[in-house]
Protein backbone atom coordinates (compact mmCIF):
# COMPACT_ATOMS: atom_id res chain seq x y z
CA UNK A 1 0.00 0.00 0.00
CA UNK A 2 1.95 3.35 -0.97
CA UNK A 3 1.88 6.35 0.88
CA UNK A 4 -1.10 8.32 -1.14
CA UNK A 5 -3.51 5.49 -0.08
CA UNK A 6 -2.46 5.01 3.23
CA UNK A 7 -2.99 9.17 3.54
CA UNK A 8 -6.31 9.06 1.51
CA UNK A 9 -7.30 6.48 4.25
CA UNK A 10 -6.67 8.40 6.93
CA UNK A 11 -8.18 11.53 5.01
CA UNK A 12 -11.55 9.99 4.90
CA UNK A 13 -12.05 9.33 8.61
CA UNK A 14 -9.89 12.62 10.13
CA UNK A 15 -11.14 14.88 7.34
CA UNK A 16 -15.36 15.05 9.54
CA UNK A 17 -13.39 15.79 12.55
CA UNK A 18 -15.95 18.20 14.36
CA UNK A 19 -15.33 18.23 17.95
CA UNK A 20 -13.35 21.36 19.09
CA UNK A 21 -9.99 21.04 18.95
CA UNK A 22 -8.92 17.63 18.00
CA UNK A 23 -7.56 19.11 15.04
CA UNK A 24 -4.88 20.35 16.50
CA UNK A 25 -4.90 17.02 19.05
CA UNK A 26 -4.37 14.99 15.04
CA UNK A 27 -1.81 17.08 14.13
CA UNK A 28 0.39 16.69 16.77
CA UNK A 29 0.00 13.07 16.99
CA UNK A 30 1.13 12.89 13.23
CA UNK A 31 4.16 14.93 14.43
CA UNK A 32 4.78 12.43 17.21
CA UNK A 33 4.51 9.45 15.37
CA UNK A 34 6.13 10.79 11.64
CA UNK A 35 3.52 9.21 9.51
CA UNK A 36 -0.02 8.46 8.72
CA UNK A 37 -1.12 7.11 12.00
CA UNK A 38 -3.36 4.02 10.63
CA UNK A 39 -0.74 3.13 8.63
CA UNK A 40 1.52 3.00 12.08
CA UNK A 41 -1.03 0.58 13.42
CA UNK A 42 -1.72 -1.84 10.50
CA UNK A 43 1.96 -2.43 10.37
CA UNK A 44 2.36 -3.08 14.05
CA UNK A 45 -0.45 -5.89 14.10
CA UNK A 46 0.68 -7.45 10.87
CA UNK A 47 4.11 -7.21 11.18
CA UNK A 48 3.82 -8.35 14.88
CA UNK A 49 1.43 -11.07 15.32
CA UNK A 50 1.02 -14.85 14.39
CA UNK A 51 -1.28 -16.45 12.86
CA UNK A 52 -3.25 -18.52 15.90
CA UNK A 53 -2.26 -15.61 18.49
CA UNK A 54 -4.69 -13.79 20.46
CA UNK A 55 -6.18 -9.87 20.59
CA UNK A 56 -8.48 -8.48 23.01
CA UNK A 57 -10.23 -5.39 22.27
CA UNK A 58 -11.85 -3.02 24.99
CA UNK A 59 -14.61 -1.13 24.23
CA UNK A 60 -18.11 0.66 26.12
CA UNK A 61 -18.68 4.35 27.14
CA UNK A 62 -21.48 4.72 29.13
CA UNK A 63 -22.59 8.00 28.57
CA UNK A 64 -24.80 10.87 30.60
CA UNK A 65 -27.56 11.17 31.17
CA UNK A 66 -28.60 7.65 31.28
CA UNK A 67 -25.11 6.01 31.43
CA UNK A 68 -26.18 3.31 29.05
CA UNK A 69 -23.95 2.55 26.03
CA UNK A 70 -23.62 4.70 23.34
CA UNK A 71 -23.74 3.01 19.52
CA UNK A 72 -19.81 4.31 19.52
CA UNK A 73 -17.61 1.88 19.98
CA UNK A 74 -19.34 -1.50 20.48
CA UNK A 75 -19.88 -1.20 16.69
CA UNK A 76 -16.50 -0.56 15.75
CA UNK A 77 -15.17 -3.37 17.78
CA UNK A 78 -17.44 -5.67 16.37
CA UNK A 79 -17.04 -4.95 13.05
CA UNK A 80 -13.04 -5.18 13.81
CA UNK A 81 -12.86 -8.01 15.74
CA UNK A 82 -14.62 -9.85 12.82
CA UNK A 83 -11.73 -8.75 10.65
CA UNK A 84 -9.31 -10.15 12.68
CA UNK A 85 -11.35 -12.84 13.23
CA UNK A 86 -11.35 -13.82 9.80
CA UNK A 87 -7.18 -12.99 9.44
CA UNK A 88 -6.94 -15.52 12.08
CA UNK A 89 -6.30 -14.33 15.19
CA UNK A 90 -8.15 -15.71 18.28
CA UNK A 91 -10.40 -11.90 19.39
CA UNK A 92 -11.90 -11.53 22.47
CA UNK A 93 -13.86 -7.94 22.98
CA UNK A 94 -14.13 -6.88 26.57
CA UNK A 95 -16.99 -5.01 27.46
CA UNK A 96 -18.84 -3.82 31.11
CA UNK A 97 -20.99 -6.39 33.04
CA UNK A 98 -24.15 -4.70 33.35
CA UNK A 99 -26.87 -6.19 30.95
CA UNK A 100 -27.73 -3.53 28.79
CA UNK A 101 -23.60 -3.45 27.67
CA UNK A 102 -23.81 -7.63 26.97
CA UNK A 103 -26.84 -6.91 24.99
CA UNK A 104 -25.28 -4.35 22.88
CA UNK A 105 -22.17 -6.13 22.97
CA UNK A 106 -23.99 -9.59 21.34
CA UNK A 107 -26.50 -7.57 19.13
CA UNK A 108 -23.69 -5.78 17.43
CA UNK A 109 -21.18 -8.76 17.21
CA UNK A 110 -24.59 -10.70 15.62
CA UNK A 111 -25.21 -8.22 13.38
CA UNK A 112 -21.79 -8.96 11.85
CA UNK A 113 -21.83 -12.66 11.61
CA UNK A 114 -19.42 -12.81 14.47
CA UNK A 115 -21.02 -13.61 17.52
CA UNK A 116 -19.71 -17.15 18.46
CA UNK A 117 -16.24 -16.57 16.91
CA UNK A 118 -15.60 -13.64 18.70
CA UNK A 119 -15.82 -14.40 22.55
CA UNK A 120 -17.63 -11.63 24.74
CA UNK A 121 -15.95 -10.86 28.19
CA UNK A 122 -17.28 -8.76 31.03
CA UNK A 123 -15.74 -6.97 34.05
CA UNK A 124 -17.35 -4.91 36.82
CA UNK A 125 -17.41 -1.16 36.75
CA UNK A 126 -15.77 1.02 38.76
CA UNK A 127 -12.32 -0.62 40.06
CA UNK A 128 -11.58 -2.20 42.94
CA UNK A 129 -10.09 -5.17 44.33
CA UNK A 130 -13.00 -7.64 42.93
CA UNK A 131 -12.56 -5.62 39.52
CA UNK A 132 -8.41 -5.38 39.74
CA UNK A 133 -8.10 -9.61 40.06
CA UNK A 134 -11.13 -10.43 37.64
CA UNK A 135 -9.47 -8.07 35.23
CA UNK A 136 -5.88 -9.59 35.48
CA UNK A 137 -7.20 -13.15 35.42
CA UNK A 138 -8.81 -12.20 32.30
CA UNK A 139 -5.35 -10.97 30.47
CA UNK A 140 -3.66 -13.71 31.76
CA UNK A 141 -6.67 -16.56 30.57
CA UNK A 142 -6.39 -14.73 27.05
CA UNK A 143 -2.66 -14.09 26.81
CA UNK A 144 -3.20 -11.47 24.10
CA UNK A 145 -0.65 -10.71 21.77
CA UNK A 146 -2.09 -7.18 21.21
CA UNK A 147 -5.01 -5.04 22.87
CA UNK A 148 -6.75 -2.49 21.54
CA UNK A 149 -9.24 -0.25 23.09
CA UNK A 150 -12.01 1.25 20.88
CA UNK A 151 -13.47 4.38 22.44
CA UNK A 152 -12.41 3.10 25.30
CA UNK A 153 -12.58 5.85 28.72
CA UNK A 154 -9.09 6.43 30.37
CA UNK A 155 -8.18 8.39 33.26
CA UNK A 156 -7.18 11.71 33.64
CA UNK A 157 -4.01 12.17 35.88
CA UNK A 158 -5.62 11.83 39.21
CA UNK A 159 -7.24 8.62 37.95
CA UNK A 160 -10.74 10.06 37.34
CA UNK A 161 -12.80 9.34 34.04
CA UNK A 162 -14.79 11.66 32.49
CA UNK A 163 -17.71 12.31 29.82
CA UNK A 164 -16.82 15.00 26.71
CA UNK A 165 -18.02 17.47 29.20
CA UNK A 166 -16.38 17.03 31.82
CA UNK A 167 -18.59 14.30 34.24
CA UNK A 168 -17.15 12.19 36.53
CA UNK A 169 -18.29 8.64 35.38
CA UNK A 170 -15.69 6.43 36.70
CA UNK A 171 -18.13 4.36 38.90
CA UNK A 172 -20.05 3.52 35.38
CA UNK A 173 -16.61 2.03 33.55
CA UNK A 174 -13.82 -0.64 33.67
CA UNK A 175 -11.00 0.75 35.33
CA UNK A 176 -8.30 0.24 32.75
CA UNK A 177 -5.70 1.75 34.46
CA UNK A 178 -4.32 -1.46 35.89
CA UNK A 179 -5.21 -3.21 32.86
CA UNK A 180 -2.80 -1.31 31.29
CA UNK A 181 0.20 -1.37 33.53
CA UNK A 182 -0.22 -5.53 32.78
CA UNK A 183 -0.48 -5.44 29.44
CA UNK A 184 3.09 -3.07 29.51
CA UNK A 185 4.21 -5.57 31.56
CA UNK A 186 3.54 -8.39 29.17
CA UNK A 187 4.69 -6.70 26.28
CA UNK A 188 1.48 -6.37 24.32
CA UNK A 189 1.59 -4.43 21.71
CA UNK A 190 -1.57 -1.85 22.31
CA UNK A 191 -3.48 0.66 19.97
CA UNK A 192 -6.00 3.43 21.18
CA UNK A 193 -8.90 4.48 19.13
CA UNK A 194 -10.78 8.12 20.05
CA UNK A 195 -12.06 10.95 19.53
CA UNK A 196 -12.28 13.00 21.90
CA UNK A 197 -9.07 13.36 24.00
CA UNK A 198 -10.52 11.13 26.92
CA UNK A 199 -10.13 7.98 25.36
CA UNK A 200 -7.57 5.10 26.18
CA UNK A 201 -4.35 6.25 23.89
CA UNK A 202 -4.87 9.53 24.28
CA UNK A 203 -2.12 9.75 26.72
CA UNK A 204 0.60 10.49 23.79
CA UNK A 205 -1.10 13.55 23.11
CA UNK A 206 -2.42 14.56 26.71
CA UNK A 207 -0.81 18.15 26.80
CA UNK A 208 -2.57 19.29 23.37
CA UNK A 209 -5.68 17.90 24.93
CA UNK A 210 -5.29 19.59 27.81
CA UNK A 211 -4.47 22.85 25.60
CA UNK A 212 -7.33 22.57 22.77
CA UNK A 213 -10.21 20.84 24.23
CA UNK A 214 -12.84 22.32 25.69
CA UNK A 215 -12.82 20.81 29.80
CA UNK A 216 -9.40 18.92 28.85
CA UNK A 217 -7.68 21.25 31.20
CA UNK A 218 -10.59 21.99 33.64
CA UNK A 219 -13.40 19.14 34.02
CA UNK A 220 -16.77 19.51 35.81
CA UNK A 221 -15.83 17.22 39.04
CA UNK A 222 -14.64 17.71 41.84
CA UNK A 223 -11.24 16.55 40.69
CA UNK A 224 -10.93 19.72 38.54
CA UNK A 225 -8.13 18.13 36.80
CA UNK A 226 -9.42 17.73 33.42
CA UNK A 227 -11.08 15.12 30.77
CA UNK A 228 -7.57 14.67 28.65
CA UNK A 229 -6.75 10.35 29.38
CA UNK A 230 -3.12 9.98 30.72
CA UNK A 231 -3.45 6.67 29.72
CA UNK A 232 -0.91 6.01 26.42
CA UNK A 233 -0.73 3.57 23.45
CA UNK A 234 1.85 2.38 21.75
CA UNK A 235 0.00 3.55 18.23
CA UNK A 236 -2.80 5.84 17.97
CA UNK A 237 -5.82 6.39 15.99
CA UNK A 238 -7.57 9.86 16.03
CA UNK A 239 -11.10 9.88 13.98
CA UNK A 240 -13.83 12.02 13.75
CA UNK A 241 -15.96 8.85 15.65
CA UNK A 242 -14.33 5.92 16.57
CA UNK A 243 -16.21 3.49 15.20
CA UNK A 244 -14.75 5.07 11.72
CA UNK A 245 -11.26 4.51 13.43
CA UNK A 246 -12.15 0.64 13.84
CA UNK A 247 -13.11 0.89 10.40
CA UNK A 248 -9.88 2.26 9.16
CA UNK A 249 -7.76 0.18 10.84
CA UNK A 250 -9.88 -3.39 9.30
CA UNK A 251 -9.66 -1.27 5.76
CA UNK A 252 -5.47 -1.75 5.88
CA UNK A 253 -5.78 -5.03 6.98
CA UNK A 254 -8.22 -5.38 4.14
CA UNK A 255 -5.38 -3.92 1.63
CA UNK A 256 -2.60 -5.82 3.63
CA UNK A 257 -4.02 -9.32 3.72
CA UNK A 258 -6.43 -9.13 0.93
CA UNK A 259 -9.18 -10.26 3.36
CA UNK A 260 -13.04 -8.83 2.30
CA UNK A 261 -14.23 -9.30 5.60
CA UNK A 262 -12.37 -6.21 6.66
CA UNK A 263 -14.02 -3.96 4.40
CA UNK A 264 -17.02 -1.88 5.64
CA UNK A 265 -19.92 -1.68 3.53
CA UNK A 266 -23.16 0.12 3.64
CA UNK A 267 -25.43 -2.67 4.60
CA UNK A 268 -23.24 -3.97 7.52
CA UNK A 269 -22.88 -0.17 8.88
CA UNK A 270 -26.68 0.50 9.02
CA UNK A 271 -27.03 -3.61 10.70
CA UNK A 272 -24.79 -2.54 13.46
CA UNK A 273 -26.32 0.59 14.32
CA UNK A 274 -30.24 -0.81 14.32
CA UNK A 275 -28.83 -3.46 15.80
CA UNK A 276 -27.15 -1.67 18.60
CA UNK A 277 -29.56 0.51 19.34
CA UNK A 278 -32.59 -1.92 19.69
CA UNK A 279 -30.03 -3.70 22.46
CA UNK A 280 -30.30 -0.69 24.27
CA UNK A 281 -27.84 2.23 23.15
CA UNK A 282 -27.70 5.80 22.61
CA UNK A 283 -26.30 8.44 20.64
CA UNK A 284 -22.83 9.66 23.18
CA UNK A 285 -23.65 13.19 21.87
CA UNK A 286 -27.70 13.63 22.08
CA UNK A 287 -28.22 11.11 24.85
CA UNK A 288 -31.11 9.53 23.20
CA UNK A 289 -31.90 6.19 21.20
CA UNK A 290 -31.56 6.97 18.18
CA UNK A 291 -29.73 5.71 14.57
CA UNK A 292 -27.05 8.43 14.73
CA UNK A 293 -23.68 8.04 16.05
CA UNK A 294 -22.39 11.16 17.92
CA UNK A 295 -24.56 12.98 16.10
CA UNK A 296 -23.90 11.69 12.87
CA UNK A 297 -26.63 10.44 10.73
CA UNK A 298 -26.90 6.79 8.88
CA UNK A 299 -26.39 9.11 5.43
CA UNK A 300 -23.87 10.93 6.75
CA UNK A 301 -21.87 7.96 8.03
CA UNK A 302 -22.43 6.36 4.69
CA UNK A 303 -21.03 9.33 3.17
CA UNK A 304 -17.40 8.79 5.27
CA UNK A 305 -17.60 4.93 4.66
CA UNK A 306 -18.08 5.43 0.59
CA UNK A 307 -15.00 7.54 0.90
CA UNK A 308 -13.07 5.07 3.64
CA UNK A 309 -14.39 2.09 0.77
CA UNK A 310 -12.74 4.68 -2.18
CA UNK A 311 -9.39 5.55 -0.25
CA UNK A 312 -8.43 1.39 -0.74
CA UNK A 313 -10.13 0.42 -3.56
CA UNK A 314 -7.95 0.76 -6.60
C-alpha cells in the first residue's frame, strides 16, 4: 500500500473531525509518530502477530444522562474483531458487566456474523479489588498478543474518568488503568482508538488535549483536573468517531491481507447501528436512542464509509 492510499485512508475518517480542537490534538499526533497514524497501526499488528495468536479489544462508554452505552464503539469493535477474526487471530472484545452493555455487545457482534467466533468478556465497573483480580485473570486466561481499546474511557491524571463534558463517570466504567500497567508488563503491543481526548491512547497527546479541548484542562468534578486520558498507546488512531477509526484500521488489513471481511460496507454499517440501538444504546452526543452516532446520521456515516471504501479500492 503506498503512501497516497495510506494518507487518503486516513483523510476519509480525520477529514469530519468536528469536535473542538482535536484538530490540533491529530496534528500533533502525526508529528509524534512521523507518519499516517493508521498506517503505524496496521503495520504493528501485521508485522507483529502470528497467525493462531490472540487480541483483546476493549470497548463501552457509558454516557450521561442515562449512562447506558452509546452506539460508539461497540460497533467498531465488532465490526473489527470480525476482521481479525477472519485474518486468524483468536479476538476476544471486553466489554462492562451490566446487561444492557452484553446486549449491545452480542446484538452488534450478531449483526456482523461474528457472535460465536468472537468471545464476549465482562468486568465490573468502577475498580476495585474484585474488579483489579477479575481483570488480570482475564489478560492472563487470554494471553493477548495485542489489545486495543475502541473508544475506550481512560483516566485523567488523578485517575478520574470523564464524559466530553467534563462528568465524573468512573463508577459507570472498567478501570483500565491497571489493565494497562499488565499489558506493559507483558509486552502487548496496544493501539487506542478516540475521539475525543478522553479515550484510552490519548495519553501520547495529553498536553494538546489539555491545551485545545474544551474541559481537557478543567473538568466539571470535583477533581478539577481535566477530561484529557493519561493513559498512552503504543500507536494511535484519532477519527472524527471511533467506530470510523475501527473501520480504518480493518480497511489496511483489508489492503494488507487481501481479506473482504475487513471492508465496511453500507449494509453492515446500518445492521450494526439498528442493531445496537434496539439492544439498548444511545447516541454519546444527544443522549437519546436513536440511529445516529455522535450525532452523525446513517447518510452521513455512509457518506465517510463510501469515501473510507474509495481511499483502498484501486
Amino acid at each position: 500500500m503506498n503512501d497516497e492510499l495510506w494518507v487518503a485512508l486516513e483523510e476519509a475518517v480525520t477529514k469530519p473531525l468536528s469536535r473542538l480542537g482535536m484538530g490540533f490534538v491529530y496534528e500533533e499526533a502525526l508529528r509524534k509518530f512521523g507518519h499516517p497514524l493508521i498506517m503505524d497501526s496496521v503495520d504493528s499488528l501485521i508485522d507483529n502477530l502470528v497467525w493462531g495468536e490472540s487480541v483483546v479489544i476493549f470497548t463501552g462508554f457509558r454516557t450521561p444522562p442515562r449512562y447506558v452505552q452509546e452506539t460508539d464503539g461497540p460497533g467498531g469493535a465488532a465490526f473489527l474483531s470480525r476482521c481479525l477474526s477472519s485474518a486468524g487471530y483468536r479476538t476476544h472484545v471486553v466489554i462492562e458487566e451490566d446487561h444492557i452493555s452484553l446486549n449491545v455487545a452480542k446484538a452488534v457482534l450478531s449483526s456482523v456474523g461474528a457472535y460465536g467466533r468472537v468471545k464476549i468478556n465482562t468486568l465490573p465497573s468502577g475498580g476495585g479489588w474484585r474488579a483489579n483480580y477479575e481483570g488480570a485473570n482475564l489478560i492472563t486466561e487470554i494471553n493477548p498478543s495485542a489489545a486495543i481499546f475502541v473508544e475506550k474511557p481512560g483516566p485523567n491524571d488523578l485517575g478520574v474518568y470523564h464524559s466530553m463534558k467534563g462528568i465524573d463517570v468512573s463508577k459507570y466504567h472498567i478501570d483500565v488503568g491497571p489493565l494497562m500497567r499488565k499489558l506493559v508488563r507483558d509486552n502487548v503491543v496496544t493501539i487506542g482508538i478516540g475521539d475525543g481526548g478522553n479515550e484510552v491512547g490519548m495519553g501520547v497527546v495529553k498536553d494538546s488535549v489539555r491545551k485545545y479541548v474544551p474541559y481537557g484542562n478543567l473538568c466539571n468534578c470535583p477533581c478539577r483536573g481535566g477530561i484529557a486520558s493519561a493513559l498512552p498507546t503504543n500507536h494511535l488512531i484519532i477519527s472524527a468517531t471511533s467506530n470510523l477509526g475501527a473501520y480504518a484500521l480493518a480497511a489496511g488489513i483489508f489492503v494488507r491481507e487481501g481479506i473482504r471481511e475487513c471492508l465496511i460496507s453500507y449494509e453492515v454499517l446500518e445492521r450494526m447501528i439498528r442493531a445496537s440501538v434496539s439492544a439498548g444504546s444511545v447516541d454519546g452526543v444527544t443522549g437519546h436512542p436513536e440511529l445516529s452516532v455522535d450525532g452523525y446520521s446513517i447518510d452521513a456515516l455512509r457518506a465517510f464509509v463510501k469515501a473510507l471504501r474509495e481511499s483502498v479500492i484501486t
